[in-house]
Protein backbone atom coordinates (compact mmCIF):
# COMPACT_ATOMS: atom_id res chain seq x y z
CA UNK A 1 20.39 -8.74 -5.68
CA UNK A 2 21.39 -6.12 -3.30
CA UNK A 3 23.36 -4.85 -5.91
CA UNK A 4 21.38 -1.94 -7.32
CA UNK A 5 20.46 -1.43 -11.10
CA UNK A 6 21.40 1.68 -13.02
CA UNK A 7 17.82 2.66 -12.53
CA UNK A 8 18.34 2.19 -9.07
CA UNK A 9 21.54 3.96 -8.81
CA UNK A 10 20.30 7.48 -8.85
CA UNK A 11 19.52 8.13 -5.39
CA UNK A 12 17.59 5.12 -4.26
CA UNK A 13 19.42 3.05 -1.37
CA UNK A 14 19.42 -0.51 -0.14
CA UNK A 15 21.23 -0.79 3.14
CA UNK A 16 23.94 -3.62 3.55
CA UNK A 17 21.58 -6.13 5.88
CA UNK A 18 18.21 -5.11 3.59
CA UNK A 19 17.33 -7.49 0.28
CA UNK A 20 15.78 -6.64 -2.91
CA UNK A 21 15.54 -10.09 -4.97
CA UNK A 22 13.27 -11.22 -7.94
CA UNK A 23 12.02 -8.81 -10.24
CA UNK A 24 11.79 -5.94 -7.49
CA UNK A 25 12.67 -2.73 -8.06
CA UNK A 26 13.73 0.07 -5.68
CA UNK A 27 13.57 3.41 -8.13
CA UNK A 28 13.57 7.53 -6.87
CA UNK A 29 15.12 8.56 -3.83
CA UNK A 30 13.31 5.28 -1.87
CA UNK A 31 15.25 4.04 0.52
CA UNK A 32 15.37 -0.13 1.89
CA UNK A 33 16.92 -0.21 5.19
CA UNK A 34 17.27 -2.52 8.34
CA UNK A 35 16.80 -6.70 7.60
CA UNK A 36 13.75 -5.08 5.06
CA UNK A 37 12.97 -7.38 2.72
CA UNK A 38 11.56 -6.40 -1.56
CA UNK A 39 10.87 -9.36 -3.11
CA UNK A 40 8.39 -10.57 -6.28
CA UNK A 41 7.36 -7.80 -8.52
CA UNK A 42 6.93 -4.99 -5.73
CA UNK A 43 7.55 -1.89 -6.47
CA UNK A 44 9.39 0.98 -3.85
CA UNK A 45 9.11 4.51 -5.75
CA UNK A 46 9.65 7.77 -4.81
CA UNK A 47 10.36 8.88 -1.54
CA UNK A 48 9.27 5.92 0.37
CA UNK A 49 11.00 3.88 2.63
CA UNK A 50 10.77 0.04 3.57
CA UNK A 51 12.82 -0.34 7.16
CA UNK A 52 13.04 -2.80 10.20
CA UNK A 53 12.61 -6.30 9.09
CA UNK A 54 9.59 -5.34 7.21
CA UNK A 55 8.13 -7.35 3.80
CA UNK A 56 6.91 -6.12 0.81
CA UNK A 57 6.24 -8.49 -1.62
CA UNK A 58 4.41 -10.13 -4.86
CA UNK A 59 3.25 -7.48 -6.82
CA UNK A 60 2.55 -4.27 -4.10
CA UNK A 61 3.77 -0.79 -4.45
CA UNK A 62 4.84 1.50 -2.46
CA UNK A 63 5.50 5.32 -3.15
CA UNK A 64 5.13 8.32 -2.23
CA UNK A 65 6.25 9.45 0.84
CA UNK A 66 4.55 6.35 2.60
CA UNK A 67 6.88 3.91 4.87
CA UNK A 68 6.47 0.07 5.53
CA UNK A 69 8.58 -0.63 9.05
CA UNK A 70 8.32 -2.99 12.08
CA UNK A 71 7.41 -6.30 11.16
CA UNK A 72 4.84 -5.24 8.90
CA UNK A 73 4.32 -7.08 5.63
CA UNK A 74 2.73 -5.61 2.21
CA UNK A 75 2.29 -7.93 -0.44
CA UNK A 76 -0.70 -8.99 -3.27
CA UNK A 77 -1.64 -6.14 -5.17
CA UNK A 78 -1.55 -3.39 -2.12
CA UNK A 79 -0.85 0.27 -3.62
CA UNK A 80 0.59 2.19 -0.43
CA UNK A 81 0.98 5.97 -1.10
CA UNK A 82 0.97 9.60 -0.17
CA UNK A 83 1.87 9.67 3.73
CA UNK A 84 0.71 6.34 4.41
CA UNK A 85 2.67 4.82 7.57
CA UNK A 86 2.20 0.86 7.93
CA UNK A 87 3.91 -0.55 11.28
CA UNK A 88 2.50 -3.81 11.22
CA UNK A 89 0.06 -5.68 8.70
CA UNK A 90 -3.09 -4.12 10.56
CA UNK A 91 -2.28 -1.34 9.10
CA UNK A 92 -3.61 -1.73 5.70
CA UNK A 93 -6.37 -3.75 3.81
CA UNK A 94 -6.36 -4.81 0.32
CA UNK A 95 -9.51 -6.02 -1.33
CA UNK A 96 -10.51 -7.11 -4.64
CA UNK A 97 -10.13 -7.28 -7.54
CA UNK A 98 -13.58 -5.27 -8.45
CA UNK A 99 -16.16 -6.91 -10.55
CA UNK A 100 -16.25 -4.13 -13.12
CA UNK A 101 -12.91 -3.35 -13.63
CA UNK A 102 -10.70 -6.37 -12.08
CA UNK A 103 -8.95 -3.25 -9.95
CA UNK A 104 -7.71 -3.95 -6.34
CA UNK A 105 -8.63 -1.32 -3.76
CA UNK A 106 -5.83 -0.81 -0.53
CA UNK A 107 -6.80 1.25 2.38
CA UNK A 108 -3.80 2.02 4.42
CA UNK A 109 -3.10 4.43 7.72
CA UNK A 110 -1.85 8.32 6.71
CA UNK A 111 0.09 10.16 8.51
CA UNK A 112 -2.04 13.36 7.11
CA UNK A 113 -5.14 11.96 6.83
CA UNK A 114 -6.20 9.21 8.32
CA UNK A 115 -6.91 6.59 6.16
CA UNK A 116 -5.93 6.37 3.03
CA UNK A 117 -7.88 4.96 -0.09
CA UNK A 118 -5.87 3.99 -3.06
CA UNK A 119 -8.25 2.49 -6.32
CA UNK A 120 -7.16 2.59 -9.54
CA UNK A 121 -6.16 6.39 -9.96
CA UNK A 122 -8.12 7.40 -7.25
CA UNK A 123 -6.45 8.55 -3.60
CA UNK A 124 -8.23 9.67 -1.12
CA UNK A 125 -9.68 9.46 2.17
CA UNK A 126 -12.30 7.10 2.87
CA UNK A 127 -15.65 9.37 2.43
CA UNK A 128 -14.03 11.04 -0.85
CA UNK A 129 -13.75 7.35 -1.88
CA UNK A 130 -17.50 6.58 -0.84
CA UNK A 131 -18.86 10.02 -3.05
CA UNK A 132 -16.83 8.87 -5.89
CA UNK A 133 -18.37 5.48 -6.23
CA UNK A 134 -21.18 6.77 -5.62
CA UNK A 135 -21.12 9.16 -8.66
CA UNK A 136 -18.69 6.79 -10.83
CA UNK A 137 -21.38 3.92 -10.29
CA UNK A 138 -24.74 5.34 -10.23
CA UNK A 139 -25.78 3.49 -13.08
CA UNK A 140 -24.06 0.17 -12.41
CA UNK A 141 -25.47 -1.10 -9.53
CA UNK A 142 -23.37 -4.07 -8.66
CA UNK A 143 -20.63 -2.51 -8.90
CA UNK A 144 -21.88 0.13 -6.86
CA UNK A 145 -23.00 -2.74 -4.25
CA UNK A 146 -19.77 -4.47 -4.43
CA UNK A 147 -17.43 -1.29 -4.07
CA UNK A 148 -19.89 -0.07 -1.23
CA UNK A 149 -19.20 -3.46 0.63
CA UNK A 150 -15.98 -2.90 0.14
CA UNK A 151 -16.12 0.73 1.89
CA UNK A 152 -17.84 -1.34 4.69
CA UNK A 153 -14.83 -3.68 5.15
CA UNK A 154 -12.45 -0.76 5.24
CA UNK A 155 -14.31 0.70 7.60
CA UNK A 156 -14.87 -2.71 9.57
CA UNK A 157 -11.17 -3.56 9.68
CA UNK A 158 -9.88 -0.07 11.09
CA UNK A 159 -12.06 -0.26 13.59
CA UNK A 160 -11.37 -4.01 14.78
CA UNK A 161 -7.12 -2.42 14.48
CA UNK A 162 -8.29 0.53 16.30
CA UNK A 163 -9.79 -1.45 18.90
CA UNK A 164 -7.20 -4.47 19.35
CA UNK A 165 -4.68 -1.09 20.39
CA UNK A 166 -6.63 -0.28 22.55
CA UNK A 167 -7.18 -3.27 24.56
């Protein structure tokens, strides 16, 4: 479908080796470069860009002014936003979906800050995430134990990346 829709057609761009099949979309002034591939029901939105022969797929998004390049692939129900920057699929975690609200949480590398938490219509970093649980939940406690577990794996699996680099 490399053909792009009228929505497409504002400003978006999918370059001539890139793909964008099934029910993707590629909206904004995002940009699908390189062998990239947008497949499934993702989403590309604003003024992000999917390059390299990276994947997104099924039913992730990506906006903002976050990037997906390498050999990196995004796909189940990730949300990658604001300056996130994923090189390669250690990059970001997805887990879920949430016992109390059937939401997905995605924690992804950003360029500003860090780590990135995207839940729902939260976005944050990773201790602004851990406060608002904390405050959101404080009368639901297994939600509050599942959502702190899954602070725990966040912080778990950037520390495992951060650790395979540097080996």
């Amino acid at each position: 479908m490399n053909e792009p829709t009228d929505e497409q057609a504002a400003t978006s761009y999918i370059g001539p080796k890139a793909y964008v099949g099934g029910s993707a979309r590629v909206t904004g002034s995002a940009r699908v470069t390189g062998s990239a591939r947008v497949t499934g029901l993702a989403r590309v939105t604003g003024s992000a860009w999917v390059g390299g022969s990276a994947y997104v797929g099924d039913s992730a998004w990506v906006g903002g002014l976050a990037r997906v390049t390498g050999s990196a692939y995004v796909g189940g129900s990730a949300q990658v936003g604001g300056d996130g920057i994923i090189n390669k699929t250690s990059d970001y975690v997805c887990v879920g979906p949430a016992l109390s609200s059937a939401r997905w949480t995605t924690a992804h590398r950003d360029r500003k800050i860090g780590v990135r938490v995207n839940c729902g219509c939260f976005s944050g970093t990773v201790a602004e995430f851990e406060s608002a649980i904390e405050q959101t939940h404080a009368k639901n406690a297994p939600a509050l134990a599942q959502y702190r577990a899954f602070v725990a794996l966040i912080k778990a699996h950037f520390a495992a990346a951060d650790m395979m680099e540097q080996s």
